[in-house]
C-alpha atoms as a PDB file:
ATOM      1  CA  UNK A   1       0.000   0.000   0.000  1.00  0.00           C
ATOM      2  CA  UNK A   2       0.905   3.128  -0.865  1.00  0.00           C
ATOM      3  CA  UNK A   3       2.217   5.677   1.878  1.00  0.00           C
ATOM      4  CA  UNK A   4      -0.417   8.885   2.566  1.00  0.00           C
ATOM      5  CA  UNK A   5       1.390  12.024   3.901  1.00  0.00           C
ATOM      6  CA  UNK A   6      -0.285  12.257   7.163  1.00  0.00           C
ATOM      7  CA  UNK A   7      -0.944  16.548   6.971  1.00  0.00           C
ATOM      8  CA  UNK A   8      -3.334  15.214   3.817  1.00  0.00           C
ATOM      9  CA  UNK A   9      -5.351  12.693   5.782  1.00  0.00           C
ATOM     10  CA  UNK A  10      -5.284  14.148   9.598  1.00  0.00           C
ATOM     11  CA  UNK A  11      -9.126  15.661   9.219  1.00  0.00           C
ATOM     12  CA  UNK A  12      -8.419  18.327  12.173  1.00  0.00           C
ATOM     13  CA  UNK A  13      -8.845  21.637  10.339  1.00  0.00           C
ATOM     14  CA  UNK A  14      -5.451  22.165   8.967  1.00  0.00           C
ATOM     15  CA  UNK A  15      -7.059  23.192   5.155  1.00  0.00           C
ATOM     16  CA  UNK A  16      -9.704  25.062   6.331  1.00  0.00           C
ATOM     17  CA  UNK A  17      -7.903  27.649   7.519  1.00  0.00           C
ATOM     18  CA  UNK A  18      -6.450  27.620   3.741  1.00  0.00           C
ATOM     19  CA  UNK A  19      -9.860  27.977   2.581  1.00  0.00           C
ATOM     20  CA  UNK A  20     -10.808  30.861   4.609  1.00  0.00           C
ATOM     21  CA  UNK A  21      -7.612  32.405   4.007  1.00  0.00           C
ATOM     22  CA  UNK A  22      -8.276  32.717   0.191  1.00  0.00           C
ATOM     23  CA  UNK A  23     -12.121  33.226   0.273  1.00  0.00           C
ATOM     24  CA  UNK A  24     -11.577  36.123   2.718  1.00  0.00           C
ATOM     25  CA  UNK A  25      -9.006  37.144  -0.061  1.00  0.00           C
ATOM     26  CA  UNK A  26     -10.812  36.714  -2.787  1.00  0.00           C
ATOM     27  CA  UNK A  27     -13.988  38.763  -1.137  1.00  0.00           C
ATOM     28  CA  UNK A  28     -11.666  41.095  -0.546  1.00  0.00           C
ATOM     29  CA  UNK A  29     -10.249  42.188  -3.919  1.00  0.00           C
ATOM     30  CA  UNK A  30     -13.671  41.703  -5.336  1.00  0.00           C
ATOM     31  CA  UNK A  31     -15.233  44.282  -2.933  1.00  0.00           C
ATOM     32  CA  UNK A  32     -12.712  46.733  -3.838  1.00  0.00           C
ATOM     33  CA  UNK A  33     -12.560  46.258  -7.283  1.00  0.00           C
ATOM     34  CA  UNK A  34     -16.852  47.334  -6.876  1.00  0.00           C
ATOM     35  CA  UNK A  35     -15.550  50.244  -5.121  1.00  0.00           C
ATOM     36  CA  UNK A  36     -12.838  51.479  -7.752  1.00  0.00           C
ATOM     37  CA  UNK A  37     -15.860  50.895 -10.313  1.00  0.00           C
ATOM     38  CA  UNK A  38     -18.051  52.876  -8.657  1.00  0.00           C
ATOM     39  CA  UNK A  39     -15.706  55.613  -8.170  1.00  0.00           C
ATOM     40  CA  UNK A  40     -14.792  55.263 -11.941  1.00  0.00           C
ATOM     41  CA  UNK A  41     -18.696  55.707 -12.414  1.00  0.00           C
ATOM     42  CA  UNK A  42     -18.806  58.810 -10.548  1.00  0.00           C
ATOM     43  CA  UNK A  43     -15.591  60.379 -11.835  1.00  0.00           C
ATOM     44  CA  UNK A  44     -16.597  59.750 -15.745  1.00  0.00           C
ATOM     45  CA  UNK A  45     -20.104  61.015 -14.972  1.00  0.00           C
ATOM     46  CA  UNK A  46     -17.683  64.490 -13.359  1.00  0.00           C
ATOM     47  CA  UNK A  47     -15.760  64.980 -16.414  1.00  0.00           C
ATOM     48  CA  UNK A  48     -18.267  64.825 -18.914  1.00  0.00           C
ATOM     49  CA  UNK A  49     -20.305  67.371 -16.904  1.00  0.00           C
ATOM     50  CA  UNK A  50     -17.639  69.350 -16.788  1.00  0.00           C
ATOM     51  CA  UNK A  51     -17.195  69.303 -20.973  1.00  0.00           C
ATOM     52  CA  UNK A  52     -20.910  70.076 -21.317  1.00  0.00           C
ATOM     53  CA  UNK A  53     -20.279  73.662 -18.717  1.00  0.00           C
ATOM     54  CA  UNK A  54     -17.543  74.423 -20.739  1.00  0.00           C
ATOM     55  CA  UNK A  55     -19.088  74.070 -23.963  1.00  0.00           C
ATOM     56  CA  UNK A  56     -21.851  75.961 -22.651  1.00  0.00           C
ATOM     57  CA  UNK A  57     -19.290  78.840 -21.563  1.00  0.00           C
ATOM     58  CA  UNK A  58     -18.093  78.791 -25.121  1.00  0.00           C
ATOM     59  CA  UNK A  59     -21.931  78.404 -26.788  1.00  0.00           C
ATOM     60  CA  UNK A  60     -23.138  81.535 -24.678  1.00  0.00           C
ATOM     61  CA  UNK A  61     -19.761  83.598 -25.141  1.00  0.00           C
ATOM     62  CA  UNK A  62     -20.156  82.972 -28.967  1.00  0.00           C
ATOM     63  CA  UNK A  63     -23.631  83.904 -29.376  1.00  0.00           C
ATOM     64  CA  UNK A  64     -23.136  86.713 -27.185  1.00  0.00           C
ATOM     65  CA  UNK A  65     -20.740  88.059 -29.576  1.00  0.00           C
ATOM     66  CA  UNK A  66     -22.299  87.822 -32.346  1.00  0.00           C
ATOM     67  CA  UNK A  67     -25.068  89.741 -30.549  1.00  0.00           C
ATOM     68  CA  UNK A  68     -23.299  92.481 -29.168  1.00  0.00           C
ATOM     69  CA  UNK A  69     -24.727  95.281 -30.989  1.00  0.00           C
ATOM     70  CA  UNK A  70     -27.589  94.635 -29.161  1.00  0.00           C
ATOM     71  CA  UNK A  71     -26.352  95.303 -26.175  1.00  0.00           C
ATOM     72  CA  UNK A  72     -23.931  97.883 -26.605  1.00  0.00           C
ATOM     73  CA  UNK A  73     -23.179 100.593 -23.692  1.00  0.00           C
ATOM     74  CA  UNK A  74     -26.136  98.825 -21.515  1.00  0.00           C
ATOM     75  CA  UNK A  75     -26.156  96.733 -18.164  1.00  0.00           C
ATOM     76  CA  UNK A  76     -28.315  94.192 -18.786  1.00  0.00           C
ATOM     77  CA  UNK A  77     -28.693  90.265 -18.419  1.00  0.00           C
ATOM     78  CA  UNK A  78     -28.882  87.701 -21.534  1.00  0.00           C
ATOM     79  CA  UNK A  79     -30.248  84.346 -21.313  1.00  0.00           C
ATOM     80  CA  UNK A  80     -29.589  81.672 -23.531  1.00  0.00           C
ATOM     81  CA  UNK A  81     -30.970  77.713 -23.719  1.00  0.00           C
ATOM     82  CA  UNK A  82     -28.991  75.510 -25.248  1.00  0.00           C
ATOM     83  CA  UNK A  83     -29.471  71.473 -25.672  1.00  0.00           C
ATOM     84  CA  UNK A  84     -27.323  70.769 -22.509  1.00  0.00           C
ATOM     85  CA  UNK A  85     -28.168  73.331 -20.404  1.00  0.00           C
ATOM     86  CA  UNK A  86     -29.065  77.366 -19.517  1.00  0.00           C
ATOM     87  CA  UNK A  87     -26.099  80.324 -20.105  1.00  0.00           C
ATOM     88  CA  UNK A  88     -27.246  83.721 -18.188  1.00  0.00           C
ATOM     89  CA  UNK A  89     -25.017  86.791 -18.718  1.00  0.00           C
ATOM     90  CA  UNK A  90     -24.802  89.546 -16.710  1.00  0.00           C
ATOM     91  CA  UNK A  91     -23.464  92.268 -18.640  1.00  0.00           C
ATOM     92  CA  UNK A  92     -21.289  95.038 -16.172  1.00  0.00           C
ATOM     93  CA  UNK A  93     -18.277  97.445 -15.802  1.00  0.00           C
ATOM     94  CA  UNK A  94     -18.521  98.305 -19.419  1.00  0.00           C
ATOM     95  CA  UNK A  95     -15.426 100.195 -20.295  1.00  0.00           C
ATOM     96  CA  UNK A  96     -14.831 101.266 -24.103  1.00  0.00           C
ATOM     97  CA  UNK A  97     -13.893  97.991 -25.906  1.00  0.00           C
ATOM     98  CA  UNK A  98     -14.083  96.046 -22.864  1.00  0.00           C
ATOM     99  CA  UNK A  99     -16.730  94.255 -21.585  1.00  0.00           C
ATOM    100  CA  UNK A 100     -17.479  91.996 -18.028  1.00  0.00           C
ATOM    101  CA  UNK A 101     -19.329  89.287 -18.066  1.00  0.00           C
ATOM    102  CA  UNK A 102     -20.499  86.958 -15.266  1.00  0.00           C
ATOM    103  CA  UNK A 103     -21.947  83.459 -16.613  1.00  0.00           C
ATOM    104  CA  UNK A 104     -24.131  81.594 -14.821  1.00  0.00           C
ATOM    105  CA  UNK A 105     -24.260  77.908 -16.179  1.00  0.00           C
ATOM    106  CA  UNK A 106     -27.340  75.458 -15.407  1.00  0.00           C
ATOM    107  CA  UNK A 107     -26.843  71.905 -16.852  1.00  0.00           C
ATOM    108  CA  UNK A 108     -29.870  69.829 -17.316  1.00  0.00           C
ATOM    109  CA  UNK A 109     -28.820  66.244 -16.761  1.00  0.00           C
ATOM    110  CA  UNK A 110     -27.276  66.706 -13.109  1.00  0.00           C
ATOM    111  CA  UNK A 111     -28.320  70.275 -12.452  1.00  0.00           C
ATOM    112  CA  UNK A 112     -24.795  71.486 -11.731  1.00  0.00           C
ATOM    113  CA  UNK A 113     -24.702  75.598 -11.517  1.00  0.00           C
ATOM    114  CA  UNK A 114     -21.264  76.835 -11.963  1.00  0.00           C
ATOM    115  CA  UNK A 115     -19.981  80.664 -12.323  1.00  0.00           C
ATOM    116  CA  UNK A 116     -17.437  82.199 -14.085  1.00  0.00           C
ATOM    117  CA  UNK A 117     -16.356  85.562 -14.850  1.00  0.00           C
ATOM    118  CA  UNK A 118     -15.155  86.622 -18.097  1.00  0.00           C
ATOM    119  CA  UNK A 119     -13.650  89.543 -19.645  1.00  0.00           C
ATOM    120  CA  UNK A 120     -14.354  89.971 -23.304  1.00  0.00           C
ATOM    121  CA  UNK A 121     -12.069  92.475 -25.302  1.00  0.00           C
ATOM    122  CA  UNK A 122     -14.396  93.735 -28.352  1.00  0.00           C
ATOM    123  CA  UNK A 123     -12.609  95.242 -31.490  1.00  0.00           C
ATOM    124  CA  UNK A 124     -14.472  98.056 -33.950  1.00  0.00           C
ATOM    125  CA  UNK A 125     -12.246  98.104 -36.676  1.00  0.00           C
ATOM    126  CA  UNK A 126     -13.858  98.011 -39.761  1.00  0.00           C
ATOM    127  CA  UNK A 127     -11.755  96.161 -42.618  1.00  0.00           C
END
């Protein structure tokens, strides 16, 4: 008969510590790896709000240029609604060429309001 090494027979516990060992292991890395998802989840759904405020900035900063004879020497507040989201302007400090602008940004998706304030250097020379 063949010879059994006795740590493979003896039926006192000595693999089930093994067992619990790598299942607690494995539990482990798979509850983290859920957590890192998650987190990439969040972090992707951050950045791509953040591209959709700035495109706004630049929507409502174009269009307001192109309307600016409309609103030449006044104080006044612009509104604009775009696919993504709300631009408001608020026109102020108006000083020759120079104009101040405060944008309020409203996305529509996740509602995120964000403020910036822009200067916007306006040349009248006629080619």
């Amino acid at each position: 008969m063949k010879k059994q090494l006795s740590f493979i027979t003896n039926q006192h516990g000595f693999f089930l510590s093994y067992v619990l060992f790598i299942t607690s292991l494995i539990f482990i890395l798979t509850m983290s790896n859920i957590a890192i998802y998650r987190n990439d989840l969040q972090i992707t759904a951050n950045q791509i709000d953040q591209v959709k405020i700035e495109s706004l900035f630049q929507m409502g900063r174009t269009k307001f240029k192109e309307e600016l004879d409309k609103y030449n020497k006044q104080k006044d507040i612009v509104s604009y609604a775009f696919p993504d989201g709300t631009v408001d302007i608020l026109i102020d400090d108006i000083h020759g060429n120079q104009y101040e602008l405060y944008f309020t940004i409203l996305t529509k998706e996740q509602q995120s309001k964000y403020n910036i304030t822009n200067t916007l250097q306006v040349n009248n020379d006629i080619d």
